[in-house]
PDB file of N, CA and C in Angstrom:
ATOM      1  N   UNK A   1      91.413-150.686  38.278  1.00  0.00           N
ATOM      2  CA  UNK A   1      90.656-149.445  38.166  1.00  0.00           C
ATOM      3  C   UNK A   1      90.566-148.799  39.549  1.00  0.00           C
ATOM      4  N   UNK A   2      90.845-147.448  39.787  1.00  0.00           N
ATOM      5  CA  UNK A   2      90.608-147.015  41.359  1.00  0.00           C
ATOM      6  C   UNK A   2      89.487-146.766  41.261  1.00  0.00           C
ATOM      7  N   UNK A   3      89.319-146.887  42.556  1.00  0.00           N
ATOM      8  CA  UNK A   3      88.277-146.452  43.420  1.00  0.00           C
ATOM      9  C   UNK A   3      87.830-145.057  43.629  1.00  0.00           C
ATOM     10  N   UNK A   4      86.731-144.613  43.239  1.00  0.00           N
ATOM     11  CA  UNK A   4      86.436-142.937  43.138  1.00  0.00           C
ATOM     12  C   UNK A   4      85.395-143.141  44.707  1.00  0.00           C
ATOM     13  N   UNK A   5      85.914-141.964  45.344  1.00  0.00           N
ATOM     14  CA  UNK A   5      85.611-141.765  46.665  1.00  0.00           C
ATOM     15  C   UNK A   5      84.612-140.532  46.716  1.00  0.00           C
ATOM     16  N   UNK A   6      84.066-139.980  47.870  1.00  0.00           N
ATOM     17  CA  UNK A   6      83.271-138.968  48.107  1.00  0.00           C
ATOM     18  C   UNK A   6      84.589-137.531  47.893  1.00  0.00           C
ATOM     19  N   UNK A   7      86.157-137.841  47.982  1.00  0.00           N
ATOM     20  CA  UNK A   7      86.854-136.724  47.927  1.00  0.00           C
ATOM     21  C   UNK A   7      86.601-136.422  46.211  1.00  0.00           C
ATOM     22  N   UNK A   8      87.026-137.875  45.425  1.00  0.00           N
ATOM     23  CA  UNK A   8      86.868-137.444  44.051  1.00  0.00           C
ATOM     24  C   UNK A   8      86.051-136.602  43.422  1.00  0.00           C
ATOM     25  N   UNK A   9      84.655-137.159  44.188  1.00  0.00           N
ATOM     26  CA  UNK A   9      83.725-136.803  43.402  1.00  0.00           C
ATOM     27  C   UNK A   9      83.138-135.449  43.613  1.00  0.00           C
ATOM     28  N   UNK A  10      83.395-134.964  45.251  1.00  0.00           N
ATOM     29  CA  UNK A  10      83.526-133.610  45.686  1.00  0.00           C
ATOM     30  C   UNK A  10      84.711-132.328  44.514  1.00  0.00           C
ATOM     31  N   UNK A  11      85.719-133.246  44.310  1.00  0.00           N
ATOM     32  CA  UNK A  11      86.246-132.407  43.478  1.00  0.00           C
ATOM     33  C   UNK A  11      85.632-131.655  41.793  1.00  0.00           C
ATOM     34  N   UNK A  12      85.236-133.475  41.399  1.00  0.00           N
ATOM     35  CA  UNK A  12      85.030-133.160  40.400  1.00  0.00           C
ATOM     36  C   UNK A  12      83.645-131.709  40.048  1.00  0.00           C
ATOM     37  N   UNK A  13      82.506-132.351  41.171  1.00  0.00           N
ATOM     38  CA  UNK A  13      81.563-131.264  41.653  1.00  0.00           C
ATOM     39  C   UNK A  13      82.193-129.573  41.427  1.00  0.00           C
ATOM     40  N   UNK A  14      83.025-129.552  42.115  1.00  0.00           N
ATOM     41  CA  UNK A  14      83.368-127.982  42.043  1.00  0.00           C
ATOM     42  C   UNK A  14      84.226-127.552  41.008  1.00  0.00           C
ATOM     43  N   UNK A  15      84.897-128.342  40.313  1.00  0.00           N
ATOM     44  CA  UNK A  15      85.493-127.949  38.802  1.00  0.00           C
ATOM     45  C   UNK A  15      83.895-127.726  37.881  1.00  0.00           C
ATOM     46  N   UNK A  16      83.031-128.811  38.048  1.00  0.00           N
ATOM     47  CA  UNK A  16      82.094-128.065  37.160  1.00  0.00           C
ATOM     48  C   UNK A  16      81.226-126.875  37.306  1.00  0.00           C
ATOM     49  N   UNK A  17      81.378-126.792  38.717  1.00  0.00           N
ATOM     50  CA  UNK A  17      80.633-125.688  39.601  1.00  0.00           C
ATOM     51  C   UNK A  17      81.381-124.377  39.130  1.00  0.00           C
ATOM     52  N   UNK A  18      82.846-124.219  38.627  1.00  0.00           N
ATOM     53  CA  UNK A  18      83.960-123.198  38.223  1.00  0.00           C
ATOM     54  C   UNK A  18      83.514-123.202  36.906  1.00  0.00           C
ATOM     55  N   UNK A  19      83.466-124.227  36.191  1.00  0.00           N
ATOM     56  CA  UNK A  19      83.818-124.115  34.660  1.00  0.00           C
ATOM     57  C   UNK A  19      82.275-123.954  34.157  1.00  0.00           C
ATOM     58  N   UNK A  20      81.039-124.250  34.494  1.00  0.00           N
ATOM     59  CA  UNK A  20      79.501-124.236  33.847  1.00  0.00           C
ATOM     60  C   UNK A  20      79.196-123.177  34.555  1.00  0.00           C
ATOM     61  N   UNK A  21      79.538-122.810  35.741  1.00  0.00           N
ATOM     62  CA  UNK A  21      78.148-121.831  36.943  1.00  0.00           C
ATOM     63  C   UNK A  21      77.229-122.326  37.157  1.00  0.00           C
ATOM     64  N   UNK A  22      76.792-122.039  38.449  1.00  0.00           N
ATOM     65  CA  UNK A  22      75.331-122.150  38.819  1.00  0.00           C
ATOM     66  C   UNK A  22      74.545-122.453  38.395  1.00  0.00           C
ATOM     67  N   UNK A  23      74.099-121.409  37.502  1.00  0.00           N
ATOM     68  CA  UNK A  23      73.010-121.343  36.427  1.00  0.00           C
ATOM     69  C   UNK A  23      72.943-122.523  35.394  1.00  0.00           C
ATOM     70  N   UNK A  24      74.000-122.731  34.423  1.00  0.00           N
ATOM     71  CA  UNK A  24      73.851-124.130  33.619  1.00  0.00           C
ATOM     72  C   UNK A  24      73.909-125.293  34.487  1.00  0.00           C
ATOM     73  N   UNK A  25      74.051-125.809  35.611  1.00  0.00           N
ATOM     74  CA  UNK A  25      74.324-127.142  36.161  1.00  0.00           C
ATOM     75  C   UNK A  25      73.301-127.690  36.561  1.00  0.00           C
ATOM     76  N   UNK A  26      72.161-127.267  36.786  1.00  0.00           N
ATOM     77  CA  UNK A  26      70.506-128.048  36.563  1.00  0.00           C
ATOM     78  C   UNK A  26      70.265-128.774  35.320  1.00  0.00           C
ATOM     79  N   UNK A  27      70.314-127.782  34.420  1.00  0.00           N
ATOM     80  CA  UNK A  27      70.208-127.911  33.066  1.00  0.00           C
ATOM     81  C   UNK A  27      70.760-128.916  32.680  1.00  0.00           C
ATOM     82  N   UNK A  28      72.421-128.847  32.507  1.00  0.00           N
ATOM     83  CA  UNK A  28      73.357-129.963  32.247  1.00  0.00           C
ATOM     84  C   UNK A  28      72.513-131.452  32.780  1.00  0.00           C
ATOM     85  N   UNK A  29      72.929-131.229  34.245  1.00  0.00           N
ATOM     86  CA  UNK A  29      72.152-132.420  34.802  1.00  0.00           C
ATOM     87  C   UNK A  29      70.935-133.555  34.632  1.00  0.00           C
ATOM     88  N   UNK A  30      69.789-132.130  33.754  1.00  0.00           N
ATOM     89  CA  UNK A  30      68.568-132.519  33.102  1.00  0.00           C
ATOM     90  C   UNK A  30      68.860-133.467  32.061  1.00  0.00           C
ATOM     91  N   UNK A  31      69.602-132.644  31.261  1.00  0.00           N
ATOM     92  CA  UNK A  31      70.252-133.061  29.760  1.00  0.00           C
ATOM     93  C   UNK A  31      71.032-134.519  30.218  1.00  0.00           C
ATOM     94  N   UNK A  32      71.717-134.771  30.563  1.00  0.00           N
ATOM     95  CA  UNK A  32      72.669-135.922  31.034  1.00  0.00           C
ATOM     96  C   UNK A  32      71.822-136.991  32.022  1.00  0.00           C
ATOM     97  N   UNK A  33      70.558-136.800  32.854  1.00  0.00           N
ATOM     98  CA  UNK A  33      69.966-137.525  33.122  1.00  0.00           C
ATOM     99  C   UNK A  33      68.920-138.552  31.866  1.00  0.00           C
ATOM    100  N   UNK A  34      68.347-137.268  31.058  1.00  0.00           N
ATOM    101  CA  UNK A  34      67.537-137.142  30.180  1.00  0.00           C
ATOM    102  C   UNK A  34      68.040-138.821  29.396  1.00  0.00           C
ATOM    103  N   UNK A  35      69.486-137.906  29.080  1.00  0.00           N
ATOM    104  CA  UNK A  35      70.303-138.961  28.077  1.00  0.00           C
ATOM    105  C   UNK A  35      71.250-140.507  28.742  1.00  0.00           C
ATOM    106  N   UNK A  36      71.198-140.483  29.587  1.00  0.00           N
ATOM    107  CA  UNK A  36      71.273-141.875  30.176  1.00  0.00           C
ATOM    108  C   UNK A  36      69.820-142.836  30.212  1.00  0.00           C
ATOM    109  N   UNK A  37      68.223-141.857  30.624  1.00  0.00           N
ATOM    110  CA  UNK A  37      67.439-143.272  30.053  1.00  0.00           C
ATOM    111  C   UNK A  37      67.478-143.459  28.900  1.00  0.00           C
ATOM    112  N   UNK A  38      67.634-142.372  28.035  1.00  0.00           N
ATOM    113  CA  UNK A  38      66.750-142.901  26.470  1.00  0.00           C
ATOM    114  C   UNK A  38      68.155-143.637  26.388  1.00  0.00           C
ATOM    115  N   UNK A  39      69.578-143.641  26.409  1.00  0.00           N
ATOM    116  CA  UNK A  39      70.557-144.855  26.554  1.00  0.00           C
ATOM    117  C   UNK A  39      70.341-146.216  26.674  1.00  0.00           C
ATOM    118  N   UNK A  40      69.412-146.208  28.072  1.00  0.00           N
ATOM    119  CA  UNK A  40      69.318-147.871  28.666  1.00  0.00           C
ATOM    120  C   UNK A  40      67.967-148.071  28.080  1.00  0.00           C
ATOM    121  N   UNK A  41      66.942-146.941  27.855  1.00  0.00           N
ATOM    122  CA  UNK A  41      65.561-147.454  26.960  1.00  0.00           C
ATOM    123  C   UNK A  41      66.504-148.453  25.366  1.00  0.00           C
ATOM    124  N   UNK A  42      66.750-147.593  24.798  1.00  0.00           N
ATOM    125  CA  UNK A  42      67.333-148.190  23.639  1.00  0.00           C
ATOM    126  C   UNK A  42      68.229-149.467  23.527  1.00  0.00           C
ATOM    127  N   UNK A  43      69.097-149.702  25.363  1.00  0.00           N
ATOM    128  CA  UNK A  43      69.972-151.042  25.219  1.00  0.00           C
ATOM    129  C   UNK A  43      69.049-151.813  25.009  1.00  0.00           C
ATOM    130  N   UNK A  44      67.501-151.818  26.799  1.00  0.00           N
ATOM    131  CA  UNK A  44      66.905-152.790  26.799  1.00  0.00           C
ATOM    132  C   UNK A  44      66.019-153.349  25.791  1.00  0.00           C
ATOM    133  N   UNK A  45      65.721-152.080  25.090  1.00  0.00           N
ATOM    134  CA  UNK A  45      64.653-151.989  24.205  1.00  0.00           C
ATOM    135  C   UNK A  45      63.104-152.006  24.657  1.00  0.00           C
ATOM    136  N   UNK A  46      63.314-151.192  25.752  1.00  0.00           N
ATOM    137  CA  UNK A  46      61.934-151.036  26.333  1.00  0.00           C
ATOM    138  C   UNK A  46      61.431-149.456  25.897  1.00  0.00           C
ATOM    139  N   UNK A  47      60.351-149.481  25.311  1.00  0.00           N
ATOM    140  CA  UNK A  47      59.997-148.015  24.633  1.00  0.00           C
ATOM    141  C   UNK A  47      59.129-147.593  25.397  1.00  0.00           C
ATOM    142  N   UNK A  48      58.395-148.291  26.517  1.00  0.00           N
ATOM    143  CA  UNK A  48      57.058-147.325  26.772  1.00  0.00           C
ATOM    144  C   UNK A  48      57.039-145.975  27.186  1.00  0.00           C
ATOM    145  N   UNK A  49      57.959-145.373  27.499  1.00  0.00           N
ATOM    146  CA  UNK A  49      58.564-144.111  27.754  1.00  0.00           C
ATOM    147  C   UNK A  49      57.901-143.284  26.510  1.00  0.00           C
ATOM    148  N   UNK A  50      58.984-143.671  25.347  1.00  0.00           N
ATOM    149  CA  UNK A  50      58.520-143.176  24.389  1.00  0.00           C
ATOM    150  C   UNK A  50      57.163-143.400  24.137  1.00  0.00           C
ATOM    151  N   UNK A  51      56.388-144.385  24.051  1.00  0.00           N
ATOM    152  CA  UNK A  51      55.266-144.444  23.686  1.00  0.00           C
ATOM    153  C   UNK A  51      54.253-143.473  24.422  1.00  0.00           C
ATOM    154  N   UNK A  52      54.500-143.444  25.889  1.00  0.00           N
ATOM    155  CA  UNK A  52      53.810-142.395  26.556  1.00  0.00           C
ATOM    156  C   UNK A  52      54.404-141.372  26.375  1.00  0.00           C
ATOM    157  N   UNK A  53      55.173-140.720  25.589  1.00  0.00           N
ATOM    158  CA  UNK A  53      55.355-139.318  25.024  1.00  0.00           C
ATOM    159  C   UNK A  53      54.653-138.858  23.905  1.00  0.00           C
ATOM    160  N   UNK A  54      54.765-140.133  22.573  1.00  0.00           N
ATOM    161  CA  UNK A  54      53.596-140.204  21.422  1.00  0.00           C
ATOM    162  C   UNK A  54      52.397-139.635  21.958  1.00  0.00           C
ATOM    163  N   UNK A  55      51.724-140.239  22.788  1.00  0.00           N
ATOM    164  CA  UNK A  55      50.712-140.561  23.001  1.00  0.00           C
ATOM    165  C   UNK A  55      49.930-138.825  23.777  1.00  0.00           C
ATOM    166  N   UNK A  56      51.015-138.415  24.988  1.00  0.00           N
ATOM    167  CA  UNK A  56      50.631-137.053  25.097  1.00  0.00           C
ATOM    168  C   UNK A  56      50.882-136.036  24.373  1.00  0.00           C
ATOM    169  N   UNK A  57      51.265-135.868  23.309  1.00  0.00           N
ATOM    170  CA  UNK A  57      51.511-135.531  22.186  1.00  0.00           C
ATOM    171  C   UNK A  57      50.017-135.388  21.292  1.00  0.00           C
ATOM    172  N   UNK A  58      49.730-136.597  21.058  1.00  0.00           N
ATOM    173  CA  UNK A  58      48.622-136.943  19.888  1.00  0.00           C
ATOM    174  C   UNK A  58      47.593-136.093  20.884  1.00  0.00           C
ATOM    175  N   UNK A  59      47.549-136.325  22.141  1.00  0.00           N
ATOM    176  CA  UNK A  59      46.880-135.651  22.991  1.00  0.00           C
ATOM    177  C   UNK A  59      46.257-134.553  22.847  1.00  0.00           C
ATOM    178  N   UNK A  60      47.678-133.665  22.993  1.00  0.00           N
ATOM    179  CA  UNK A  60      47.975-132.277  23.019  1.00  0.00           C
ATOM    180  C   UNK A  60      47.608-132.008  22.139  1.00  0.00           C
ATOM    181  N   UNK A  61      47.690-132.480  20.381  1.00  0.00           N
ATOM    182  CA  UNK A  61      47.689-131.894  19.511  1.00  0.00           C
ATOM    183  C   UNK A  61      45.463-132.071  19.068  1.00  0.00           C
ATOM    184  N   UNK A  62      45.499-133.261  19.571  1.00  0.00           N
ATOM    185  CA  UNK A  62      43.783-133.408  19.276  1.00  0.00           C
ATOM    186  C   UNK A  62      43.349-132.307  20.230  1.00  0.00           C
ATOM    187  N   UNK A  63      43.342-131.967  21.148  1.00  0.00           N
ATOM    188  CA  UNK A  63      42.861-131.174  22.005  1.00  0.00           C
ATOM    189  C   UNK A  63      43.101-129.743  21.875  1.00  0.00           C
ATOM    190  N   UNK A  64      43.982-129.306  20.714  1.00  0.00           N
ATOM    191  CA  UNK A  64      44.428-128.031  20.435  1.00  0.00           C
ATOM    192  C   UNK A  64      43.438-127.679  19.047  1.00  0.00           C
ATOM    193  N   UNK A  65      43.787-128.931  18.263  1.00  0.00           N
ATOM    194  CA  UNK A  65      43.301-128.310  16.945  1.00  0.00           C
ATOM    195  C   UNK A  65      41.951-128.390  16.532  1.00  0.00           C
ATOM    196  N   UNK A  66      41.308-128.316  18.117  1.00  0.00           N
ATOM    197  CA  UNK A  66      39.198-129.093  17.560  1.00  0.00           C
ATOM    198  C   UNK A  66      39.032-130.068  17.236  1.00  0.00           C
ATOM    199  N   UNK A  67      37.805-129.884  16.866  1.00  0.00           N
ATOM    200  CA  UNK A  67      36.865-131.098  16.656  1.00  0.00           C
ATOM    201  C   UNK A  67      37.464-131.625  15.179  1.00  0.00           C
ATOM    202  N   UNK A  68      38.027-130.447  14.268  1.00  0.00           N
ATOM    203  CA  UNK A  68      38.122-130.790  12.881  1.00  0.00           C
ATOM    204  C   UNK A  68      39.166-131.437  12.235  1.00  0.00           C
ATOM    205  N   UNK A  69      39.900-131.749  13.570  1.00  0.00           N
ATOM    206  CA  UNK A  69      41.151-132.031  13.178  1.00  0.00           C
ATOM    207  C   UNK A  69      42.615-131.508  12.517  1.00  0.00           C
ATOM    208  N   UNK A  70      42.310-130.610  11.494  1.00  0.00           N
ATOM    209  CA  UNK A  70      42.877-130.003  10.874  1.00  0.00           C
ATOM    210  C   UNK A  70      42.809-128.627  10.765  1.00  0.00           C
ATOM    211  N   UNK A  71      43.523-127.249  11.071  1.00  0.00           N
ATOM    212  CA  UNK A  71      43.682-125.931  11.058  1.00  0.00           C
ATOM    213  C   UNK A  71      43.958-125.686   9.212  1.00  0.00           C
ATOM    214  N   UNK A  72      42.956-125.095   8.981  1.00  0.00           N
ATOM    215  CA  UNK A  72      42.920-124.729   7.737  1.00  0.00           C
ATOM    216  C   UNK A  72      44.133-123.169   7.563  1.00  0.00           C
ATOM    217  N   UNK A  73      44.929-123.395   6.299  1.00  0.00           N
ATOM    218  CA  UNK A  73      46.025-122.525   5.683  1.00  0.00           C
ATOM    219  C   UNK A  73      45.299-121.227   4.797  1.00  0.00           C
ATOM    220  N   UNK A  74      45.517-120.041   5.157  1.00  0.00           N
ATOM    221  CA  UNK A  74      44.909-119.330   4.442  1.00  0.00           C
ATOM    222  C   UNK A  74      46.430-118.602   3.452  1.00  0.00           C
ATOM    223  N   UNK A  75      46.060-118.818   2.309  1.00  0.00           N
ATOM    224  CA  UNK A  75      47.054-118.692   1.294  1.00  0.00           C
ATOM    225  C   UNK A  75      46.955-117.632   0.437  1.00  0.00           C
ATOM    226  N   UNK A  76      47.888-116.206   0.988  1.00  0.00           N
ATOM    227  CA  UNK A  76      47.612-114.946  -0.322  1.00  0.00           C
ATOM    228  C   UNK A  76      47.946-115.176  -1.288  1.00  0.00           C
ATOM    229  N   UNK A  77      47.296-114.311  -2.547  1.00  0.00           N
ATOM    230  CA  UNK A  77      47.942-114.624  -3.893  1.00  0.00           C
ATOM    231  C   UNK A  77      49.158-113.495  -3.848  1.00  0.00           C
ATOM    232  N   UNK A  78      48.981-112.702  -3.308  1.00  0.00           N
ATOM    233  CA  UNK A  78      49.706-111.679  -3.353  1.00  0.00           C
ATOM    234  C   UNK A  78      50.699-111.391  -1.877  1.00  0.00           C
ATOM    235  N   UNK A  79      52.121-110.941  -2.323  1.00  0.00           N
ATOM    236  CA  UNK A  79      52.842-110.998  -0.488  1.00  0.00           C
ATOM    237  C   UNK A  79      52.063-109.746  -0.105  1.00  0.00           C
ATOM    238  N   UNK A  80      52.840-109.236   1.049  1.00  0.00           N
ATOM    239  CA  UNK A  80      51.826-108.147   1.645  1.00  0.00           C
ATOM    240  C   UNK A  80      53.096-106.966   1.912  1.00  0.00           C
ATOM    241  N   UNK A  81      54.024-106.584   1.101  1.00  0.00           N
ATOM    242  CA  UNK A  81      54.978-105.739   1.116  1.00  0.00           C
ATOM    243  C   UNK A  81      54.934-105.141  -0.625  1.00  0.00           C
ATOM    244  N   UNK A  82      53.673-105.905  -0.998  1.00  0.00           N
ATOM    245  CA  UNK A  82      53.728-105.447  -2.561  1.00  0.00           C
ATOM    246  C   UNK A  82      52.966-104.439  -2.944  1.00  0.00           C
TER     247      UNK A  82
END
């Protein structure tokens, strides 16, 4: 297998720098970082990641919807173009 050097990898850098732009290559990066842990979460099978996402979540959502828990649906009998 060769050896990938600082020339390789300089190259490869500016083909994506040509072919994505500027603008998408954070992004990409995000996305492709993103997706290498949840990768090695899932080899090792270590979830707490996920679990501390559940968890600010349940958070977010208790702290949005009150005390009552539940946002009540108000349901016409009739559409409103009729």
């Amino acid at each position: 297998m060769p050896n990938i050097g600082p020339m390789e990898l300089a190259i490869v850098a500016i083909i994506a720098l040509v072919v994505f732009g500027p603008s998408k290559l954070p992004e990409l990066g995000s996305s492709l970082g993103k997706g290498m842990r949840e990768f090695k979460a899932s080899i090792s099978g270590d979830n707490s990641d996920e679990r501390k996402n559940e968890q600010a979540v349940a958070a977010r959502l208790e702290a949005t919807s009150g005390s009552t828990g539940a946002t009540p649906v108000r349901a016409d009998p009739k559409p409103a173009d009729a």
